[in-house]
C-alpha atoms as a PDB file:
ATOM      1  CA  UNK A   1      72.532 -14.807  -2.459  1.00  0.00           C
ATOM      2  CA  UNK A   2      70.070 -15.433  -5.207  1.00  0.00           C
ATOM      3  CA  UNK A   3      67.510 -17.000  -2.530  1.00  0.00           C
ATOM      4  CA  UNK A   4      67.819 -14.309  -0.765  1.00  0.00           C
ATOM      5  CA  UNK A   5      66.975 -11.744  -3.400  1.00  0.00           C
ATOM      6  CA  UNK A   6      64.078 -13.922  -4.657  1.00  0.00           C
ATOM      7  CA  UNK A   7      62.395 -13.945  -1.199  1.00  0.00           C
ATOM      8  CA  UNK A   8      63.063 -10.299  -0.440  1.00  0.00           C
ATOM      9  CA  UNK A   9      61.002  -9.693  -3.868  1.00  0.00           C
ATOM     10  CA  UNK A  10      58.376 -12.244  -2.623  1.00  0.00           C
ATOM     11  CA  UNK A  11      57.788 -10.660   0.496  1.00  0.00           C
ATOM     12  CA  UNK A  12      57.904  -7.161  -1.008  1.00  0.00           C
ATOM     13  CA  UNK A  13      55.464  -8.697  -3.858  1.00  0.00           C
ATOM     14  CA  UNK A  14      52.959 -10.473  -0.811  1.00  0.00           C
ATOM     15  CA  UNK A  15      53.010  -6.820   0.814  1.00  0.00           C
ATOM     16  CA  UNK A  16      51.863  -5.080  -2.214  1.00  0.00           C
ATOM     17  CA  UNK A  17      49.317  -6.889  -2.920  1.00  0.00           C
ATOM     18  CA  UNK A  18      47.818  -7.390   0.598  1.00  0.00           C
ATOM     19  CA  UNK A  19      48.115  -3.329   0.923  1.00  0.00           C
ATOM     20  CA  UNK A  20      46.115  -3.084  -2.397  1.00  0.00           C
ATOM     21  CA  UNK A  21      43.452  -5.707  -1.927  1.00  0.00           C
ATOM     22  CA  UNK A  22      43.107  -5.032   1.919  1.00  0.00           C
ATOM     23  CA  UNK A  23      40.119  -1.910   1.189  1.00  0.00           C
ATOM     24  CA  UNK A  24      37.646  -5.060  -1.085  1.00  0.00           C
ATOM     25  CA  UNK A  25      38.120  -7.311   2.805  1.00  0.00           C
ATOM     26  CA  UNK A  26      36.891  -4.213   5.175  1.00  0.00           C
ATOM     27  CA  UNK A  27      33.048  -3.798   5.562  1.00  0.00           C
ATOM     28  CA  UNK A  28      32.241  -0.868   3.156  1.00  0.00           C
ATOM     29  CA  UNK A  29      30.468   2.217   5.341  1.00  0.00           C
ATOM     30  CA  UNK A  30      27.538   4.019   2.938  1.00  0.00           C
ATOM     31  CA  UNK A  31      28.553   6.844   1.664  1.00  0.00           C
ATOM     32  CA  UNK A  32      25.616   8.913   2.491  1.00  0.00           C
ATOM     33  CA  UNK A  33      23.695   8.271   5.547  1.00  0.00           C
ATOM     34  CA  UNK A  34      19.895   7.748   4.116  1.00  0.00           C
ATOM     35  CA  UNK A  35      16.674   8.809   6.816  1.00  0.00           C
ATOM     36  CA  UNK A  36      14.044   5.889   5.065  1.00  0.00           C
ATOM     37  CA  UNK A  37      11.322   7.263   7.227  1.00  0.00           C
ATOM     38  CA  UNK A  38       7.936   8.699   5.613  1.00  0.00           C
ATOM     39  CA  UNK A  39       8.878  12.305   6.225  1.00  0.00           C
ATOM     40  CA  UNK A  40      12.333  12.355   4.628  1.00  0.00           C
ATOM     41  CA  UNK A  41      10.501  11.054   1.326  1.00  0.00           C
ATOM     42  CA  UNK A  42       7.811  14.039   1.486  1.00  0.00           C
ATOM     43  CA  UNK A  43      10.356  16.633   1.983  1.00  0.00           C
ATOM     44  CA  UNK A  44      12.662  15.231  -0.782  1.00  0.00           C
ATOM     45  CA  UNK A  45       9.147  15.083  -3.120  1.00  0.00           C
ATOM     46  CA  UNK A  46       8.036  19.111  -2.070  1.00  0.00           C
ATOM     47  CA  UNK A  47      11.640  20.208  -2.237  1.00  0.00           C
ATOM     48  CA  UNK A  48      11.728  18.443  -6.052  1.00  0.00           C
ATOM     49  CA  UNK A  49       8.496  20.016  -6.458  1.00  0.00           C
ATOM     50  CA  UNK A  50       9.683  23.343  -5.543  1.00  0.00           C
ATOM     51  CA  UNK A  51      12.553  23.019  -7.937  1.00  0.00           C
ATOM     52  CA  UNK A  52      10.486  22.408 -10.442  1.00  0.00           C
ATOM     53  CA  UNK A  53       7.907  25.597  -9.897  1.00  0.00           C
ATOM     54  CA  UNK A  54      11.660  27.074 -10.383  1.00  0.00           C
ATOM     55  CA  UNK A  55      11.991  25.741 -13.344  1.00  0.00           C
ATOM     56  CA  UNK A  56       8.174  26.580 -15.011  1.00  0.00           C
ATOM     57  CA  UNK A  57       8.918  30.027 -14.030  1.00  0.00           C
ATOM     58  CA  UNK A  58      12.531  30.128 -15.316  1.00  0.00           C
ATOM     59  CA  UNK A  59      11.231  28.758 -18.802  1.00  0.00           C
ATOM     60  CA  UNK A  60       8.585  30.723 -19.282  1.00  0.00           C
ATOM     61  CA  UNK A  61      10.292  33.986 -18.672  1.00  0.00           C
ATOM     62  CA  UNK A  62      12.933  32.542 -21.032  1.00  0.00           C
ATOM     63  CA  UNK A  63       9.893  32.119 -23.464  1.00  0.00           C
ATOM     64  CA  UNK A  64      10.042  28.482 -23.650  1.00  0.00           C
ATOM     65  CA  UNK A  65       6.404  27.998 -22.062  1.00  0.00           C
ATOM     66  CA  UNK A  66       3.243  29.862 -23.385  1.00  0.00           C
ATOM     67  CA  UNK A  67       1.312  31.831 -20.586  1.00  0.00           C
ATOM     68  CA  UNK A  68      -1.543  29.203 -20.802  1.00  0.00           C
ATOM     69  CA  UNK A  69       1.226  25.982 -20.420  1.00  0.00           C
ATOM     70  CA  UNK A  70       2.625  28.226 -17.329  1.00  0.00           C
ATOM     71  CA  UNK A  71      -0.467  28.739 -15.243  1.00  0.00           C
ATOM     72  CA  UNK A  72      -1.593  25.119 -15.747  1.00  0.00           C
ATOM     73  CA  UNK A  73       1.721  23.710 -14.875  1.00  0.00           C
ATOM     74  CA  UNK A  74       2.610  26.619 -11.829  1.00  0.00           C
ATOM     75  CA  UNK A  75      -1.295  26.073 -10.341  1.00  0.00           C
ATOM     76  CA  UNK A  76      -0.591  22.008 -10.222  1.00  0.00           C
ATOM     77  CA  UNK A  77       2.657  22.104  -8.912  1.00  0.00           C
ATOM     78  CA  UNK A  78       1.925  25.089  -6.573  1.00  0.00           C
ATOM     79  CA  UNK A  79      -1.140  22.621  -5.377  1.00  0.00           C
ATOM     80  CA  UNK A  80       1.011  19.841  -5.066  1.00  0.00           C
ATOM     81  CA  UNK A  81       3.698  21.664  -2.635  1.00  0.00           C
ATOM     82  CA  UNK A  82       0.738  22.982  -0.657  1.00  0.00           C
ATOM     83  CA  UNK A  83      -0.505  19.367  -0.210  1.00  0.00           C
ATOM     84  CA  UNK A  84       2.926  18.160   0.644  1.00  0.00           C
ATOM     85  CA  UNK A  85       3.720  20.798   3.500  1.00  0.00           C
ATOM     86  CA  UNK A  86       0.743  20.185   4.751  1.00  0.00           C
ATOM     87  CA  UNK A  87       1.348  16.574   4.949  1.00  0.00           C
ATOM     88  CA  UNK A  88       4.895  17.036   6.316  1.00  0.00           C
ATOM     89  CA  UNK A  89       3.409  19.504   8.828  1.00  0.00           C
ATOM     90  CA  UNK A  90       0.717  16.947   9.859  1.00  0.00           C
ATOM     91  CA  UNK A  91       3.463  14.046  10.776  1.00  0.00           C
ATOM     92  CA  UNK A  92       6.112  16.906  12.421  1.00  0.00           C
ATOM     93  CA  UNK A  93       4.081  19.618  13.603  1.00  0.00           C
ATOM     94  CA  UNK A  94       6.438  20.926  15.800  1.00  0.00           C
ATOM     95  CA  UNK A  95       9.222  21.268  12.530  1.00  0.00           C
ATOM     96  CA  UNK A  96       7.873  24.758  13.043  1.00  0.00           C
ATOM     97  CA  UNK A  97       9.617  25.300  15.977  1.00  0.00           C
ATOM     98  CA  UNK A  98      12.869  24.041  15.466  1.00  0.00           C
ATOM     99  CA  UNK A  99      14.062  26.475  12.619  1.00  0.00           C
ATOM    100  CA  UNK A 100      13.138  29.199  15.346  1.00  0.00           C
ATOM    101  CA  UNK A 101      15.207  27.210  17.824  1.00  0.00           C
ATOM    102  CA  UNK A 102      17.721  26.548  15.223  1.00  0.00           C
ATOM    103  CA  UNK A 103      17.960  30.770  14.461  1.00  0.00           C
ATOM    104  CA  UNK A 104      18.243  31.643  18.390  1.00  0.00           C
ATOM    105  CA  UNK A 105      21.045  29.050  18.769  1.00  0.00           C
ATOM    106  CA  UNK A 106      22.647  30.821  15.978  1.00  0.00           C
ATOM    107  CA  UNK A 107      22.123  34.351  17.145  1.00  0.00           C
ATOM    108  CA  UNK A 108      23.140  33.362  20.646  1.00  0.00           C
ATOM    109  CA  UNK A 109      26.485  31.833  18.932  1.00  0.00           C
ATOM    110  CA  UNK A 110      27.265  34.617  16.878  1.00  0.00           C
ATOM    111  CA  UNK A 111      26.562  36.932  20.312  1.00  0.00           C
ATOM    112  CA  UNK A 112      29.179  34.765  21.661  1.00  0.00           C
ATOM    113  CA  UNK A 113      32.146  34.989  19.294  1.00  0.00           C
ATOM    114  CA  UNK A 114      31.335  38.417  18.505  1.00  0.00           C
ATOM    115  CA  UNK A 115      32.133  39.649  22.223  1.00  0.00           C
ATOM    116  CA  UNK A 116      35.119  37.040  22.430  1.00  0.00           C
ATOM    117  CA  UNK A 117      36.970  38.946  19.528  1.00  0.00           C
ATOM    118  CA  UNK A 118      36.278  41.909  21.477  1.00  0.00           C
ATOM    119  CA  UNK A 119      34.926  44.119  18.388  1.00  0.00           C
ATOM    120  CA  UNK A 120      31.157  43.254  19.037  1.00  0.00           C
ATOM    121  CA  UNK A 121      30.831  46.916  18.734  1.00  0.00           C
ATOM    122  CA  UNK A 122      32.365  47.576  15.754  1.00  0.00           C
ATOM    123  CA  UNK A 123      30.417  44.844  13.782  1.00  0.00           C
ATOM    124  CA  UNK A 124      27.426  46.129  15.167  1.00  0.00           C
ATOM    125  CA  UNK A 125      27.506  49.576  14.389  1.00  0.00           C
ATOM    126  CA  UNK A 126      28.772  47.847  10.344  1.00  0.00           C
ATOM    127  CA  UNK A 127      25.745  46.060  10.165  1.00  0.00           C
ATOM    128  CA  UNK A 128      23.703  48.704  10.750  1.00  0.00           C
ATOM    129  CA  UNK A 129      24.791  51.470   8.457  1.00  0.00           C
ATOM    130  CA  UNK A 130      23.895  49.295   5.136  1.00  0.00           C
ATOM    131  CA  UNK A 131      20.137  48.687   6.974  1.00  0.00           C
ATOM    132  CA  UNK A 132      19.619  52.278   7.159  1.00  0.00           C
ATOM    133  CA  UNK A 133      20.809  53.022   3.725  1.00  0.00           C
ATOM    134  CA  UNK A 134      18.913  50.011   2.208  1.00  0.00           C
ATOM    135  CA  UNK A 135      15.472  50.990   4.091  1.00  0.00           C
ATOM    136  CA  UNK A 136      13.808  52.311   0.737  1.00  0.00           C
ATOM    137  CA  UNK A 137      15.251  49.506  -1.251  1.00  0.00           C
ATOM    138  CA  UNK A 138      13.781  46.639   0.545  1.00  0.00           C
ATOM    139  CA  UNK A 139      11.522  43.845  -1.173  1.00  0.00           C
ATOM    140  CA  UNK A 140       9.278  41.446   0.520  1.00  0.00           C
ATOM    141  CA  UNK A 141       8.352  38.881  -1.329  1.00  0.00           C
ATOM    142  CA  UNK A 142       3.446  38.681  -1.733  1.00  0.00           C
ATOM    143  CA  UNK A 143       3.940  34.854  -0.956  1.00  0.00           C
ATOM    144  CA  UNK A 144       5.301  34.520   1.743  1.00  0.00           C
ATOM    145  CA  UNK A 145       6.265  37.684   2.996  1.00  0.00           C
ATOM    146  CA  UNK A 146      10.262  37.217   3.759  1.00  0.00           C
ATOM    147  CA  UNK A 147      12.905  39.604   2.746  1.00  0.00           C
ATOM    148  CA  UNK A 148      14.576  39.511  -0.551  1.00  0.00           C
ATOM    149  CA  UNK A 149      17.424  41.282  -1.943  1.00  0.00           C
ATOM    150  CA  UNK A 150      16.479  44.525  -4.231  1.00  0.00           C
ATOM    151  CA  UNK A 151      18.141  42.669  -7.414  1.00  0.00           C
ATOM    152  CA  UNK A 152      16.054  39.242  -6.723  1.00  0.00           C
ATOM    153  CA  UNK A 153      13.810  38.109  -9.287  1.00  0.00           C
ATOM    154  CA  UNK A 154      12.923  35.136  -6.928  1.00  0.00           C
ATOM    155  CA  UNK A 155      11.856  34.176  -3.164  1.00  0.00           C
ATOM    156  CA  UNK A 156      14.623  32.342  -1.598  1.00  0.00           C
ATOM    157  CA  UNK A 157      12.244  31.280   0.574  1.00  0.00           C
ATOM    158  CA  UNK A 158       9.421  30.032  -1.231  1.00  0.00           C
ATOM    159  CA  UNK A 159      10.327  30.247  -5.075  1.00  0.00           C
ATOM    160  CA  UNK A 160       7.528  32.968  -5.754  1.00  0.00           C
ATOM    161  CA  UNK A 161       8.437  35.444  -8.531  1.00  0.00           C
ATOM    162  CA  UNK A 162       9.014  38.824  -7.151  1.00  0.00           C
ATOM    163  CA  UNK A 163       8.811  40.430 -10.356  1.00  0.00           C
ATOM    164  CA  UNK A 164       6.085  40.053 -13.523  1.00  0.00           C
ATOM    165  CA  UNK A 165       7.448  37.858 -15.571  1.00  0.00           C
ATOM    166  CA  UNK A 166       8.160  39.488 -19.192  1.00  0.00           C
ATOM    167  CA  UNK A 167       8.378  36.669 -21.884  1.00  0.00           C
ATOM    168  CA  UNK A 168      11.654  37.609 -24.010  1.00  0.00           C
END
């Protein structure tokens, strides 16, 4: 009876351990799929870049820049996105085209489960009302000309202040 008992706890003991320890044997999958090419590297550095004209502009009208340490800093790292989109536009040129793919896929999607749910109408006539109302209120932002939200202080597009900045 006692062998039994001590091999029952052996086997139990070998199963255990081969349940914990089996994850370190299996080939370990990356966690994040990385794109090394040349282009995934230049839109990482102009989307850093664009953070950081975020942050200039976020400082200074927090007061933590002078006016002279924000234009020097905003005109080099304004240059410095410029360069970069125009390198990223020189290797994909037709990147260009697939957000306006990307936004007709979407709208043809939307067209779809909007007339499955059978109140296509309905939403429709929603989404208007607010557009009328909001006609006055609408901001466009002197960068880059998208549409912006009548309480943003910032493009969401391109980062440009939509407001003078006020130093507090």
């Amino acid at each position: 009876m006692l062998w039994l008992t001590i091999g029952v706890v052996v086997g139990i003991t070998v199963l255990v351990i081969a349940y914990v320890t089996a994850p370190l044997w299996r080939p370990r999958k990356p966690l994040v799929e990385t794109d090394d090419t040349p282009l995934t590297a230049l839109i990482e550095r102009k989307d850093a870049t664009l953070r950081a004209i975020k942050e200039v502009e976020f400082d200074y009208q927090m007061g933590k820049l002078s006016e002279e340490d924000f234009e020097r800093d905003n005109v080099r790292l304004r240059h410095q996105a410029i360069a970069l989109i125009r390198h990223i536009e020189e290797l994909a040129p037709d990147a260009g085209e697939l957000d306006t793919q990307l936004e007709t896929l979407i709208a043809q999607q939307r067209e779809v489960s909007d007339s499955a749910s059978g109140n296509g109408a309905d939403v429709a006539e929603a989404e208007t009302e607010p557009e009328v109302l909001l006609e006055a209120e609408k901001i466009f932002c002197p960068t880059c000309g998208a549409l912006a939200a009548p309480d943003d202080n910032f493009c969401a597009t391109c980062g440009a202040p939509l407001r003078k900045a006020t130093p507090a």
